[in-house]
PDB file of N, CA and C in Angstrom:
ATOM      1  N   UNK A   1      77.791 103.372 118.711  1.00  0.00           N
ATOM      2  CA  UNK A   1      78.611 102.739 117.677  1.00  0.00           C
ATOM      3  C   UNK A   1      77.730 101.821 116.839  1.00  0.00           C
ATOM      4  N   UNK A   2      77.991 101.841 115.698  1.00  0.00           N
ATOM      5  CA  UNK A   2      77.204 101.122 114.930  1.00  0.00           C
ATOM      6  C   UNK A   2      78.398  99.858 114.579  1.00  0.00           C
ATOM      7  N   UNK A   3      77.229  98.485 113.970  1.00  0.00           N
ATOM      8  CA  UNK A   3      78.113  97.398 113.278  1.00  0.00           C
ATOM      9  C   UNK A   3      79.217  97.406 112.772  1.00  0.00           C
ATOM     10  N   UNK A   4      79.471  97.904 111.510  1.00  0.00           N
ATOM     11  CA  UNK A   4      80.430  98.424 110.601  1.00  0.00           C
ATOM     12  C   UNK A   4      81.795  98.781 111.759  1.00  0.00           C
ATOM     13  N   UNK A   5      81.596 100.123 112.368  1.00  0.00           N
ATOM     14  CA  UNK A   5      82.497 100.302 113.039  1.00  0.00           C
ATOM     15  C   UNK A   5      83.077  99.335 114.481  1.00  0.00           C
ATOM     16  N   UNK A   6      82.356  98.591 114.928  1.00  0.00           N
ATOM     17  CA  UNK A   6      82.811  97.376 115.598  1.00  0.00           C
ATOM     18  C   UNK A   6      83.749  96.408 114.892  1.00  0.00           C
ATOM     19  N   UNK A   7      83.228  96.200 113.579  1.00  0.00           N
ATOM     20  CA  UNK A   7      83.524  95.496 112.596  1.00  0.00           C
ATOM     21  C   UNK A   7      85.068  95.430 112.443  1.00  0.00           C
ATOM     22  N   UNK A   8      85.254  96.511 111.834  1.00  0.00           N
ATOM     23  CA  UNK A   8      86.249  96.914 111.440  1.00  0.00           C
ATOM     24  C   UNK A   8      87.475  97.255 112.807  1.00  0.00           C
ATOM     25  N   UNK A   9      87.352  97.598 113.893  1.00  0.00           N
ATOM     26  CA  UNK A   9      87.980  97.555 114.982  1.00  0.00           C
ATOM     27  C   UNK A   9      88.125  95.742 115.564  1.00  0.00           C
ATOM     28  N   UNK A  10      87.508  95.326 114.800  1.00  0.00           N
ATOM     29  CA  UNK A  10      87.279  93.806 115.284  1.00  0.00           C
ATOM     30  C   UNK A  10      88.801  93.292 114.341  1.00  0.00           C
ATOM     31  N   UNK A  11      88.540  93.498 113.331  1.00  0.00           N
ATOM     32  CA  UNK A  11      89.200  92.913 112.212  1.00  0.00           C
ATOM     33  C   UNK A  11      90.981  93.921 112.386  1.00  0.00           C
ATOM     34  N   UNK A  12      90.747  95.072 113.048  1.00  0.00           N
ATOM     35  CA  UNK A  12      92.071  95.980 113.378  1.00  0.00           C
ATOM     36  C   UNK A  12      92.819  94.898 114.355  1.00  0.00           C
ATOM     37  N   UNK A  13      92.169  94.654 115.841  1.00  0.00           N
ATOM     38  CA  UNK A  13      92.518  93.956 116.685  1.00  0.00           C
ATOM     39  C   UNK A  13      92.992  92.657 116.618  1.00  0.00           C
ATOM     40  N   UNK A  14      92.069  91.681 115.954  1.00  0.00           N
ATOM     41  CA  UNK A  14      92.643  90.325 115.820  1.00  0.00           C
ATOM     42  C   UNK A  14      93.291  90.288 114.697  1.00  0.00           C
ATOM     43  N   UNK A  15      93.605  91.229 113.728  1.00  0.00           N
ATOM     44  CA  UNK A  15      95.081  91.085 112.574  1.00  0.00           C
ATOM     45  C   UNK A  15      96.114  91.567 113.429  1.00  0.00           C
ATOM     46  N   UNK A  16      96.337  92.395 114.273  1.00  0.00           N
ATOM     47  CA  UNK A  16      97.343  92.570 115.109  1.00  0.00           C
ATOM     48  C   UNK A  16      97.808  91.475 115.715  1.00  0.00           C
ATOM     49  N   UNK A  17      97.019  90.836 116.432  1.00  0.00           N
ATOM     50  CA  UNK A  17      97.338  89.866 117.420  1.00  0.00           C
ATOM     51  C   UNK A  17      97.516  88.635 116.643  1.00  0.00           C
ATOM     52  N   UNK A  18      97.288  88.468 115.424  1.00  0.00           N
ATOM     53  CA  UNK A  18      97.606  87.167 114.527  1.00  0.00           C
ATOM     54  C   UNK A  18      98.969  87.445 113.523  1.00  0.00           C
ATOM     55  N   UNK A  19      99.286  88.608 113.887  1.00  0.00           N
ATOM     56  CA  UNK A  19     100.901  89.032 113.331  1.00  0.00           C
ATOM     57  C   UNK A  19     101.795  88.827 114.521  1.00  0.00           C
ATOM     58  N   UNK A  20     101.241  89.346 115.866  1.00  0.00           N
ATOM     59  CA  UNK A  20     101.876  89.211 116.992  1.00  0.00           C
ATOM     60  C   UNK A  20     102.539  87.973 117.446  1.00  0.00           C
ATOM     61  N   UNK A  21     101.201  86.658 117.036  1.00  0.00           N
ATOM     62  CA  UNK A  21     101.964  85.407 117.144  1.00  0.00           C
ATOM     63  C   UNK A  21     102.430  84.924 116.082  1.00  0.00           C
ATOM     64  N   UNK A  22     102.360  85.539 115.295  1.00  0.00           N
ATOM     65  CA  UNK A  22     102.744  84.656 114.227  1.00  0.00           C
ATOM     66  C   UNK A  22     104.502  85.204 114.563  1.00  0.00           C
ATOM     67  N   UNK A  23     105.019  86.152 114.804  1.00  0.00           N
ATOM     68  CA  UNK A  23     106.465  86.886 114.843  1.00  0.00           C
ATOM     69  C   UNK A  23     106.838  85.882 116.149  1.00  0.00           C
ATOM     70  N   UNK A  24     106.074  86.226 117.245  1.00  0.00           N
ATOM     71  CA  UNK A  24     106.518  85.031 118.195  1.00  0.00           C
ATOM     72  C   UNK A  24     106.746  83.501 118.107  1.00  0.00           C
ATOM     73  N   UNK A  25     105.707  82.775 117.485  1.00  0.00           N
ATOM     74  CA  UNK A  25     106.627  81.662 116.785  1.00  0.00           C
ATOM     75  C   UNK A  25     107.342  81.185 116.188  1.00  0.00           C
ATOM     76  N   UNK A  26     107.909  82.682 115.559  1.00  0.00           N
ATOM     77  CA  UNK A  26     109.190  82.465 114.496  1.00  0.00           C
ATOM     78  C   UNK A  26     110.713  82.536 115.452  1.00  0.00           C
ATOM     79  N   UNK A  27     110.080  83.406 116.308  1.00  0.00           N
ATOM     80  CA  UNK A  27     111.381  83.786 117.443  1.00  0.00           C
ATOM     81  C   UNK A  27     111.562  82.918 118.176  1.00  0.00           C
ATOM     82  N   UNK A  28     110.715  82.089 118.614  1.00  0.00           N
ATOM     83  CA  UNK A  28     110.848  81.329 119.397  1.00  0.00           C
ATOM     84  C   UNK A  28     110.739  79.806 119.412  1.00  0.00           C
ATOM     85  N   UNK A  29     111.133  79.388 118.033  1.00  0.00           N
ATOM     86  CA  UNK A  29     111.336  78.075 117.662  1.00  0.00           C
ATOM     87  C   UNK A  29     112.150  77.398 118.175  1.00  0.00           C
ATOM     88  N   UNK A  30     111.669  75.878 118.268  1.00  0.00           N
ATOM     89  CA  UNK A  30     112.703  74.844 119.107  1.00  0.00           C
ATOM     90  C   UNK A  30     113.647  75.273 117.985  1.00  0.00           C
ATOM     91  N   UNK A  31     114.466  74.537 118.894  1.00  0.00           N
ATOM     92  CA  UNK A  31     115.554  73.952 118.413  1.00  0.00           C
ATOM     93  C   UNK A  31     116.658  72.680 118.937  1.00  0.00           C
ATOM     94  N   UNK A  32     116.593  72.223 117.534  1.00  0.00           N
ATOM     95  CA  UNK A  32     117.079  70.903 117.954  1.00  0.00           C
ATOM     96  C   UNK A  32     118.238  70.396 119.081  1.00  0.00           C
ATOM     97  N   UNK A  33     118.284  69.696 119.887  1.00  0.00           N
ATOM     98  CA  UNK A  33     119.229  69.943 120.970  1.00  0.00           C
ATOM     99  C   UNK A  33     120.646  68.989 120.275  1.00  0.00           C
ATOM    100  N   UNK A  34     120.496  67.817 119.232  1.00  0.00           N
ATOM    101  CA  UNK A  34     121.411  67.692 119.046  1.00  0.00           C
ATOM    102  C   UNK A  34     122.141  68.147 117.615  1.00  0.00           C
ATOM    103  N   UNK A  35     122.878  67.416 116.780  1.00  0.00           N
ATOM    104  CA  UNK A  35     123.610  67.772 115.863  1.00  0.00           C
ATOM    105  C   UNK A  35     123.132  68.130 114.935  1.00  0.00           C
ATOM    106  N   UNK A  36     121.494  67.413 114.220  1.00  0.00           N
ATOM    107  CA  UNK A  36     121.105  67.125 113.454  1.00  0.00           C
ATOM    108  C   UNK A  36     120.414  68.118 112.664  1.00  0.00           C
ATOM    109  N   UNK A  37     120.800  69.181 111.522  1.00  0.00           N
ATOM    110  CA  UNK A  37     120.210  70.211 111.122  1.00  0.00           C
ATOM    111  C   UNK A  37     118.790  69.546 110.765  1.00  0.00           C
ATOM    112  N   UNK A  38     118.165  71.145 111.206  1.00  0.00           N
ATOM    113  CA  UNK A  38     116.603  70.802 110.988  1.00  0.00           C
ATOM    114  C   UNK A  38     116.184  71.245 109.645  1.00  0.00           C
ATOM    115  N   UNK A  39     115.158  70.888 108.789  1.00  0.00           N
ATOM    116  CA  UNK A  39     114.751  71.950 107.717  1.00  0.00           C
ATOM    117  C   UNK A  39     114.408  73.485 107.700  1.00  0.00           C
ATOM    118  N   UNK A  40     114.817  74.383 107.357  1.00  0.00           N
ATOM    119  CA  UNK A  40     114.223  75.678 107.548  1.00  0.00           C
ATOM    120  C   UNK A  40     112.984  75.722 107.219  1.00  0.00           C
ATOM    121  N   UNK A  41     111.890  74.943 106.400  1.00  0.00           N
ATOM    122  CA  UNK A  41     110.828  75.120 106.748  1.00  0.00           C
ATOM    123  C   UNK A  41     110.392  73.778 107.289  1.00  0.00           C
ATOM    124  N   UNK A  42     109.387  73.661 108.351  1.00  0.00           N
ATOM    125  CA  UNK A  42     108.613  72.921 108.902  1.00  0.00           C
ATOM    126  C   UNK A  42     107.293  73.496 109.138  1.00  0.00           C
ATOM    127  N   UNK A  43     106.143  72.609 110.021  1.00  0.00           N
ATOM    128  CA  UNK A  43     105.364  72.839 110.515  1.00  0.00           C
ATOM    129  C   UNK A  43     104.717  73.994 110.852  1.00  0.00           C
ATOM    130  N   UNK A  44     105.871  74.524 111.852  1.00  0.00           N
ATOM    131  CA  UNK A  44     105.778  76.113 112.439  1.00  0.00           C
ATOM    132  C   UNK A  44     105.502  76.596 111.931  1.00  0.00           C
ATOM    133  N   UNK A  45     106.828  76.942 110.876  1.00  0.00           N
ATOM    134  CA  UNK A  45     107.303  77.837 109.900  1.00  0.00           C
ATOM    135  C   UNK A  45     105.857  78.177 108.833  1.00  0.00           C
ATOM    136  N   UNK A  46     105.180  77.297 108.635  1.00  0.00           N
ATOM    137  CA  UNK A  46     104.053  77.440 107.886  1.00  0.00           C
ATOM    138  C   UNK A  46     102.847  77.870 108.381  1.00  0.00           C
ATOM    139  N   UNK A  47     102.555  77.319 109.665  1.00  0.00           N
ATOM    140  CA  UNK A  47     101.713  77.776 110.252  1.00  0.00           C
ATOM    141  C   UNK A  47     102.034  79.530 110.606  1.00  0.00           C
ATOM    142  N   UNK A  48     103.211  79.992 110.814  1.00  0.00           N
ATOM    143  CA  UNK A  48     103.484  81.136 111.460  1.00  0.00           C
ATOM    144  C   UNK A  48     103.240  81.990 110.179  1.00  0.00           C
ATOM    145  N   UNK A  49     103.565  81.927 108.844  1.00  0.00           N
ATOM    146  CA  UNK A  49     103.297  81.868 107.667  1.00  0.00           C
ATOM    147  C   UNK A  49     102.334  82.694 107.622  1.00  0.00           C
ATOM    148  N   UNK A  50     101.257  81.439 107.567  1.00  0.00           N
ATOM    149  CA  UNK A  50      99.585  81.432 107.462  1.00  0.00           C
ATOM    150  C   UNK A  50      99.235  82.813 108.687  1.00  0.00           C
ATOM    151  N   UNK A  51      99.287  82.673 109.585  1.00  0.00           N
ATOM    152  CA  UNK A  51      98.781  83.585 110.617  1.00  0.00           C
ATOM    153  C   UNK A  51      99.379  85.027 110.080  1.00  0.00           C
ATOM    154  N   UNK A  52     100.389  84.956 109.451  1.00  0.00           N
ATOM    155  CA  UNK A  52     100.975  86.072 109.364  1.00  0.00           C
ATOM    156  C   UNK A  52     100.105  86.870 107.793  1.00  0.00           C
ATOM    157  N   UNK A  53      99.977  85.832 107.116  1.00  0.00           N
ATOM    158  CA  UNK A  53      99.103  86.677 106.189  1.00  0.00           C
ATOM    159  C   UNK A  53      98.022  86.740 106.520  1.00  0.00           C
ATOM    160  N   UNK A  54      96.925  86.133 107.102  1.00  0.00           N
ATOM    161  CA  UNK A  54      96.012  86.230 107.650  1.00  0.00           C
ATOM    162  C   UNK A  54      95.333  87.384 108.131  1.00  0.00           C
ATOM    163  N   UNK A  55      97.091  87.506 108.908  1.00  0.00           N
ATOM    164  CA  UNK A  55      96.852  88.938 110.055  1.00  0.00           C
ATOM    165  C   UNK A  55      96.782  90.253 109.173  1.00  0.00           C
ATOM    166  N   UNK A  56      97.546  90.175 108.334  1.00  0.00           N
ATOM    167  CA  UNK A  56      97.881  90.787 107.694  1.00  0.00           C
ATOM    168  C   UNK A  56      96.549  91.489 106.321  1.00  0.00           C
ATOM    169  N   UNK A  57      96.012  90.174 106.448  1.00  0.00           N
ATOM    170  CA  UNK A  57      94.803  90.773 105.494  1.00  0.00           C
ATOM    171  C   UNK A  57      93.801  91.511 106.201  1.00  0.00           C
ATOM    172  N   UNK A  58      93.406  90.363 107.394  1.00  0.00           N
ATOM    173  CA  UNK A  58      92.140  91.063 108.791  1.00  0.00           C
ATOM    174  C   UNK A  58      93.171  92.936 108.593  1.00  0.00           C
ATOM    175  N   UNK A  59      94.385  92.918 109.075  1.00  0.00           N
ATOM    176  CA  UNK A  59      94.361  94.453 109.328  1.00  0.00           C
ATOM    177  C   UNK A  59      93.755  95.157 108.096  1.00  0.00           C
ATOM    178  N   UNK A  60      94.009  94.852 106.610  1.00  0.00           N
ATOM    179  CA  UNK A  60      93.699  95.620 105.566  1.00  0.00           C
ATOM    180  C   UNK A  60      92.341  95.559 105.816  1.00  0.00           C
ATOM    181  N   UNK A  61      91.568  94.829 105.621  1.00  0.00           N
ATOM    182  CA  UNK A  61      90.031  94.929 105.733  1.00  0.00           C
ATOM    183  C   UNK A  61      89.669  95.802 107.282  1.00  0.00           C
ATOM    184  N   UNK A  62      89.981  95.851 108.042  1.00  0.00           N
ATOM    185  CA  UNK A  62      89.778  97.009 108.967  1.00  0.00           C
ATOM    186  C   UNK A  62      90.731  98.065 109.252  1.00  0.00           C
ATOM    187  N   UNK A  63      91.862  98.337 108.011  1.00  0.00           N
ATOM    188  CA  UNK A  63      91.549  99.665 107.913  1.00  0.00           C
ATOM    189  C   UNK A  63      90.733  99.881 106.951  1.00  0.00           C
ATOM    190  N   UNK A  64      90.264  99.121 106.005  1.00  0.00           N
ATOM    191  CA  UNK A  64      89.235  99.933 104.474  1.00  0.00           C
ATOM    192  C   UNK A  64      90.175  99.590 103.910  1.00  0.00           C
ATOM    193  N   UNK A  65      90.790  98.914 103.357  1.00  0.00           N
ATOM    194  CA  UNK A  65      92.197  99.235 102.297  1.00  0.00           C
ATOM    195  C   UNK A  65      90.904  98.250 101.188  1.00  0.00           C
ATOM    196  N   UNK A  66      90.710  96.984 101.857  1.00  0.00           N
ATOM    197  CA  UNK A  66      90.172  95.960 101.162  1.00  0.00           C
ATOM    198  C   UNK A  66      88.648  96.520 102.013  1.00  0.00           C
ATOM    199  N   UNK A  67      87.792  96.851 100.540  1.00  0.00           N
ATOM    200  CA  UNK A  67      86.263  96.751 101.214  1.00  0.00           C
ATOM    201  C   UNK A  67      86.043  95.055 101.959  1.00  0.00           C
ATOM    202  N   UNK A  68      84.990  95.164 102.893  1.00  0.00           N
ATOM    203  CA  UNK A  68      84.103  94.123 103.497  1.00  0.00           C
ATOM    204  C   UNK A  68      82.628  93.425 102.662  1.00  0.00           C
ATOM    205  N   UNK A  69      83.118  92.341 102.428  1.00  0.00           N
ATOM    206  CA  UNK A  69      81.635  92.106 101.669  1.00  0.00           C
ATOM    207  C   UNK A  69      79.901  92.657 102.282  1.00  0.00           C
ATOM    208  N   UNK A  70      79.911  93.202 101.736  1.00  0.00           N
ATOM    209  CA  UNK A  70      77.945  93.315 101.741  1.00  0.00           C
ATOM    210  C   UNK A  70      77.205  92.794 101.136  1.00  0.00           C
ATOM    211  N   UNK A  71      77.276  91.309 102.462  1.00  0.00           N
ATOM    212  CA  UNK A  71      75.641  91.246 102.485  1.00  0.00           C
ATOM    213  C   UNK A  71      74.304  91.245 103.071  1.00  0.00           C
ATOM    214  N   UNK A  72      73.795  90.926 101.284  1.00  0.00           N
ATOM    215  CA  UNK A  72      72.283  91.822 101.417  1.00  0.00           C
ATOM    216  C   UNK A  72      70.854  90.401 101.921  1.00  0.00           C
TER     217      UNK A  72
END
C-alpha cells in the first residue's frame, strides 16, 4: 500500500466516526430535569455541528470527491 491510499482510508475512517459522534451527541443530550426550557441551541448543539461537518468533509476528501492538497 502506498501513502495516498492509507491516506485516504484514514480520512474514510475518522469522517465516519466524527459523524458517528457527532449523531450521538445530538441523541443523547441532557436534559433539563426541571421546568425550565433550555435553548435549542447550546454548547453541544454546536460542537455536534462542527464534528458533523468536519466528518463530513474528512469523508469527501477520502472518497476523492474533494482532491487532497499536494505538497511539493
Amino acid at each position: 500500500m502506498n501513502i495516498a491510499t492509507i491516506a485516504h482510508r484514514f480520512f474514510l475512517f475518522g469522517g465516519a466516526l466524527l459523524v458517528f459522534i457527532a449523531v450521538v451527541q445530538l441523541r443523547l443530550r441532557r436534559r433539563a430535569k426541571d421546568a425550565t426550557p433550555r435553548p435549542p441551541v447550546d454548547a453541544n448543539v454546536v460542537r455536534a455541528i462542527l464534528f458533523g461537518v468536519v466528518g463530513v468533509l474528512a469523508i469527501l476528501i477520502g472518497a476523492g470527491v474533494i482532491p487532497m492538497a499536494r505538497l511539493r
